[in-house]
N, C-alpha and C. Protein backbone atom coordinates (compact mmCIF):
# COMPACT_ATOMS: atom_id res chain seq x y z
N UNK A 1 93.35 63.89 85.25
CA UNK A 1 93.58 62.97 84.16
C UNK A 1 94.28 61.73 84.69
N UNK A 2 93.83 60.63 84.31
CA UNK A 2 94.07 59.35 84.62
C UNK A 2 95.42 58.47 83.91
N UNK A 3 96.44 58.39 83.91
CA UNK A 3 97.73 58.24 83.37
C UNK A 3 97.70 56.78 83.37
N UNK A 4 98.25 56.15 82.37
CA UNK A 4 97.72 54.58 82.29
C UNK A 4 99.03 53.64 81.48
N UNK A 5 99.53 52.98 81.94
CA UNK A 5 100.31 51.80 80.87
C UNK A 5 99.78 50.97 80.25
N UNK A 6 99.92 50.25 78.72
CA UNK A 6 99.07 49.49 78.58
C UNK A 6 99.71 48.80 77.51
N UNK A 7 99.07 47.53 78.60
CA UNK A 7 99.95 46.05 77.92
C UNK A 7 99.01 45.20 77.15
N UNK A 8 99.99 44.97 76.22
CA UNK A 8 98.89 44.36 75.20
C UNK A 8 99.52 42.80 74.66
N UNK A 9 98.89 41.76 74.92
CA UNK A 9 99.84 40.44 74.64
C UNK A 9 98.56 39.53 73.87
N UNK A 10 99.48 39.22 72.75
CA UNK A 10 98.50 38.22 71.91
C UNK A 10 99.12 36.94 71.25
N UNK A 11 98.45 36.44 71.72
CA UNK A 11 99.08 34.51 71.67
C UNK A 11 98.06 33.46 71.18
N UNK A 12 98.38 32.40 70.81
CA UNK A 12 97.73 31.28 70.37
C UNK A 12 95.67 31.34 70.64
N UNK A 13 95.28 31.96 70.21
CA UNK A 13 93.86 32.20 71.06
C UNK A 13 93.48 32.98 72.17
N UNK A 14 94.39 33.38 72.14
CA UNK A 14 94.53 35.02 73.61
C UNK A 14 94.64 36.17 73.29
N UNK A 15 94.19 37.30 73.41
CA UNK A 15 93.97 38.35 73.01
C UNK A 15 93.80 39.20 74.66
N UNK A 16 95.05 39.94 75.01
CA UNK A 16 94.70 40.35 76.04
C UNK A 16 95.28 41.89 76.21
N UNK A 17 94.29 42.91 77.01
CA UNK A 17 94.87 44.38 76.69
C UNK A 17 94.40 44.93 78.22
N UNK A 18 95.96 45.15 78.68
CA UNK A 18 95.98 45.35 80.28
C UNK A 18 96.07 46.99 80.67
N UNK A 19 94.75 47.56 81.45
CA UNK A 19 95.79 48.89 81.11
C UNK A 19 95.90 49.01 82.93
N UNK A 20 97.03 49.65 83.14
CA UNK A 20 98.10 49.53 84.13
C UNK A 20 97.53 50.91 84.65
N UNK A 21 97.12 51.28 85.58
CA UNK A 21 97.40 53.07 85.76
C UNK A 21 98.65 53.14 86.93
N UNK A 22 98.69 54.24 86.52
CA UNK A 22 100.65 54.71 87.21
C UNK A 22 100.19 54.67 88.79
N UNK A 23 98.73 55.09 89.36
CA UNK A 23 98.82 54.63 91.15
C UNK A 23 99.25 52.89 90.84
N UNK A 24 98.68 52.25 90.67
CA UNK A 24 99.18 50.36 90.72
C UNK A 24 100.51 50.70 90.63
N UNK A 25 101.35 51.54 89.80
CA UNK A 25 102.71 51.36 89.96
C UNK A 25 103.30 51.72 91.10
N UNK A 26 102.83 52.81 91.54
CA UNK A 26 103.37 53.51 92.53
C UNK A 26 103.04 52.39 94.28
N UNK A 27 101.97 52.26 93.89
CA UNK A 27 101.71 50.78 95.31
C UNK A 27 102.64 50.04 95.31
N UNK A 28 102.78 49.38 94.19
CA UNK A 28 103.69 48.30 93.58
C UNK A 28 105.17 48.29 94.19
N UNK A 29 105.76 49.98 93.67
CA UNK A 29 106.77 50.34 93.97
C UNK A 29 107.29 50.51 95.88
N UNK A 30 105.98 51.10 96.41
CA UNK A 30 106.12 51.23 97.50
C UNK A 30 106.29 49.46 98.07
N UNK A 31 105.50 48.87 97.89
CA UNK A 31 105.53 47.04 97.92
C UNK A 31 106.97 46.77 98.10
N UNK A 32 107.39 46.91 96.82
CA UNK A 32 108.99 46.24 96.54
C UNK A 32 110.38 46.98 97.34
N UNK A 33 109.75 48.35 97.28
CA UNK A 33 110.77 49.49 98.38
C UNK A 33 111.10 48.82 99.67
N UNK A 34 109.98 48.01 100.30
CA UNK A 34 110.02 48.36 101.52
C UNK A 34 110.85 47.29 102.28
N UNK A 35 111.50 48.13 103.46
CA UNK A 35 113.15 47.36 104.04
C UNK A 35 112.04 45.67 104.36
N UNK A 36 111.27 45.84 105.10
CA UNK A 36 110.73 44.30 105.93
C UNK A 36 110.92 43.29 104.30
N UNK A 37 110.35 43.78 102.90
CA UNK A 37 109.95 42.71 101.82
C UNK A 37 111.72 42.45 101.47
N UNK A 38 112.58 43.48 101.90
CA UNK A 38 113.65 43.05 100.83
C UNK A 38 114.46 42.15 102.07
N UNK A 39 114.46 42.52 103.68
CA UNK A 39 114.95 41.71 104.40
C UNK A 39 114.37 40.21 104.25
N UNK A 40 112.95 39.80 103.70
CA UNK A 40 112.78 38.67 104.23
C UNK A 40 113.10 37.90 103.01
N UNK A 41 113.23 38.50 101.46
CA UNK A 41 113.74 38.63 100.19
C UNK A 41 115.06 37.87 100.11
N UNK A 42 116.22 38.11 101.28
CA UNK A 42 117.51 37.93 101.38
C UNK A 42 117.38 37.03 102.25
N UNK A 43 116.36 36.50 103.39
CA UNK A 43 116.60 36.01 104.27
C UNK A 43 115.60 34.23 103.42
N UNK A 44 115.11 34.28 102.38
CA UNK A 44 114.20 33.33 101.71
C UNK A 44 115.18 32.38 100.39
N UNK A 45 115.80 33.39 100.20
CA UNK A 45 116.95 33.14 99.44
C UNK A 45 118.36 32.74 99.98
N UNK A 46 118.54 33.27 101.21
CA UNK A 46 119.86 32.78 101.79
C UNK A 46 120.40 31.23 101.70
N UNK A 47 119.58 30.54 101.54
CA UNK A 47 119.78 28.72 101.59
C UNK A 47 120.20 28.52 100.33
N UNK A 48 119.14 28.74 99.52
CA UNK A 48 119.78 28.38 97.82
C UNK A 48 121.10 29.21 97.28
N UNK A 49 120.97 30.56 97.52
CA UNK A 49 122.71 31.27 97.13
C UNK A 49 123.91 30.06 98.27
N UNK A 50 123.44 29.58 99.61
CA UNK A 50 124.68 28.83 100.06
C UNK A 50 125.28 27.85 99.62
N UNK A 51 124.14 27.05 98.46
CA UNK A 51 124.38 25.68 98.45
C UNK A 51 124.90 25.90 96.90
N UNK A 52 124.38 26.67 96.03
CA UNK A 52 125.05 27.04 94.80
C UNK A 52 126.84 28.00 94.92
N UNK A 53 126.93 28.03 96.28
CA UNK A 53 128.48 28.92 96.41
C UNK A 53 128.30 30.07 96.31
N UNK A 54 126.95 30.89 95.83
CA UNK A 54 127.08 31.97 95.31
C UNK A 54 126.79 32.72 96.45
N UNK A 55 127.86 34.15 96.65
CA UNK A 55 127.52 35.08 97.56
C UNK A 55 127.05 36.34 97.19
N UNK A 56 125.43 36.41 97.32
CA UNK A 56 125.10 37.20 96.60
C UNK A 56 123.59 37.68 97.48
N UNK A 57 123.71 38.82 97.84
CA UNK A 57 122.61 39.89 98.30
C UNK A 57 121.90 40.91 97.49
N UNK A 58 120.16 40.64 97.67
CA UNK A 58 119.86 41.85 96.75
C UNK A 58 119.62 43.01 97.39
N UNK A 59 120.47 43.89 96.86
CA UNK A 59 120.80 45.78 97.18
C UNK A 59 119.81 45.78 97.10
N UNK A 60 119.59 46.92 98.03
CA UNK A 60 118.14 47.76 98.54
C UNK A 60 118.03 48.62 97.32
N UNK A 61 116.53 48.67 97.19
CA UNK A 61 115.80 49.68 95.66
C UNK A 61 115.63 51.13 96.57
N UNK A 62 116.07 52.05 96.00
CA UNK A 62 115.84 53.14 96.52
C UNK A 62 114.30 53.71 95.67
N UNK A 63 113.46 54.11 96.37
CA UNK A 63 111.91 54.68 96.33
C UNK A 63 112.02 55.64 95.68
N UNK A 64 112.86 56.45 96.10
CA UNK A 64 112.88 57.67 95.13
C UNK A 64 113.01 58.25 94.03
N UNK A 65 114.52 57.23 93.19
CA UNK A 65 115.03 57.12 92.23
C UNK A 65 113.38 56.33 91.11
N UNK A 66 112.92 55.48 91.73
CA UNK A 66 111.80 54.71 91.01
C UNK A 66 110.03 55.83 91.01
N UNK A 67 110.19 56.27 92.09
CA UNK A 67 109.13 57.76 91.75
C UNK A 67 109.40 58.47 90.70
N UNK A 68 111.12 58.59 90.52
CA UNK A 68 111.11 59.98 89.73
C UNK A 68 110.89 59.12 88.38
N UNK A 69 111.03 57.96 88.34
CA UNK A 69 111.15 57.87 86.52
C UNK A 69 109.92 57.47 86.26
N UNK A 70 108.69 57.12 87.28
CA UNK A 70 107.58 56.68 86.78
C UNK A 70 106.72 58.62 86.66
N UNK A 71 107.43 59.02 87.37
CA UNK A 71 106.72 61.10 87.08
C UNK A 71 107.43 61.07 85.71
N UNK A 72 108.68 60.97 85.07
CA UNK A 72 108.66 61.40 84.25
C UNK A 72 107.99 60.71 82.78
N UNK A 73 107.74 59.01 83.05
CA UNK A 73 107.04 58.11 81.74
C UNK A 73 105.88 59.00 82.05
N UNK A 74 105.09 60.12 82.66
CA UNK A 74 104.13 60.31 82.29
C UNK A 74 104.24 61.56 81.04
N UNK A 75 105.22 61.87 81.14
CA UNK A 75 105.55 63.24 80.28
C UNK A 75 105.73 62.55 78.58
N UNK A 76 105.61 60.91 78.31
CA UNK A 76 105.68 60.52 77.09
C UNK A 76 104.45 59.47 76.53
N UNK A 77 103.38 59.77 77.11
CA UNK A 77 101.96 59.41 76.21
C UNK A 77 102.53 59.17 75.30
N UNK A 78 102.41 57.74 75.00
CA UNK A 78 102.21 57.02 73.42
C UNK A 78 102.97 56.65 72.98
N UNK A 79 104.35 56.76 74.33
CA UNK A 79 105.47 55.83 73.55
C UNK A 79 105.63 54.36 73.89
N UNK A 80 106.19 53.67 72.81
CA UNK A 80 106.31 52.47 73.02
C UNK A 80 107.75 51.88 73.42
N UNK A 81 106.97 50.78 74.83
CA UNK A 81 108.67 50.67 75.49
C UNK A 81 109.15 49.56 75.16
N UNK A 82 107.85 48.58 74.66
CA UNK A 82 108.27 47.01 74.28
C UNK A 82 107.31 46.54 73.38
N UNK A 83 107.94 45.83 72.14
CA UNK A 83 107.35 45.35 70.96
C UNK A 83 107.98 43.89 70.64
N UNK A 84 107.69 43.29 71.07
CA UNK A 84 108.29 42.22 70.83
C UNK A 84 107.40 40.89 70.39
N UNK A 85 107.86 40.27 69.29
CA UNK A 85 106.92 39.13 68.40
C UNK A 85 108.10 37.77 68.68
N UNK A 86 107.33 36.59 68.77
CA UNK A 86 108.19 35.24 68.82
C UNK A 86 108.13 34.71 67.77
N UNK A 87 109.00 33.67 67.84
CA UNK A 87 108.98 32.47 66.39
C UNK A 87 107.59 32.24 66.45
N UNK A 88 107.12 31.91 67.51
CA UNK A 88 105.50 31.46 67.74
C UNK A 88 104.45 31.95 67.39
N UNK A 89 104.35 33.09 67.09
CA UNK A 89 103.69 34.14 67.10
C UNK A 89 102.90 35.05 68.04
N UNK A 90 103.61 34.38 69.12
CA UNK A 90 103.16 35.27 70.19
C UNK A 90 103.52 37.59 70.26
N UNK A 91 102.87 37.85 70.15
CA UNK A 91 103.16 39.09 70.82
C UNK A 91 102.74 40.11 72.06
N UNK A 92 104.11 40.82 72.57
CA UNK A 92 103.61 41.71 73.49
C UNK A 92 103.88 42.96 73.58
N UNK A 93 103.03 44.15 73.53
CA UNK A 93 103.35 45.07 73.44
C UNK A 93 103.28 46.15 74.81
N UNK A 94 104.04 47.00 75.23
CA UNK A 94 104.10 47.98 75.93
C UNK A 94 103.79 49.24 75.72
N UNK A 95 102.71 49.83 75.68
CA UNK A 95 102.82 51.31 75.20
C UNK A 95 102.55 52.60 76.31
N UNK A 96 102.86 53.56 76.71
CA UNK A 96 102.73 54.46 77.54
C UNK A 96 101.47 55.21 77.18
């Protein structure tokens, strides 16, 4: 069985319904995990945090902690994680 997120956003003449399956997340996740993306992450950013004063590094994402919670959104088919409508009338929805 094929486990799927699915994003749904509707705006001014747009009508759009994304469905996500949980491998794309898990790539995704492995993507963002990995030490080389977050070293060059800190090392791309180092200029602008100097010149704003700010001393500030982004902490490493641990892989594991982000496996376990995308195993467990599969245990809740059909819930919804985001509903959200604008002054505009834009909306976007999240549903599992």
């Amino acid at each position: 069985m094929i486990y799927m997120m699915l994003v749904k956003v509707k705006a001014k003449g747009i009508r759009l319904a994304i469905p996500i399956p949980y491998f794309i997340l898990d790539i995704t996740i492995n993507i963002l995990t990995s030490k080389l993306l977050q070293k060059y992450l800190n090392r791309w950013t180092k200029n602008h945090f100097e010149r704003k004063s700010l001393d500030f590094t982004f902490p490493l994402i641990d892989k594991g902690n982000l496996k376990l919670v995308t195993e467990e959104l599969k245990n809740y088919k059909g819930l919804m994680l985001v509903d959200v409508q604008a002054k505009d009338g834009t909306v976007v929805k999240i549903r599992l």
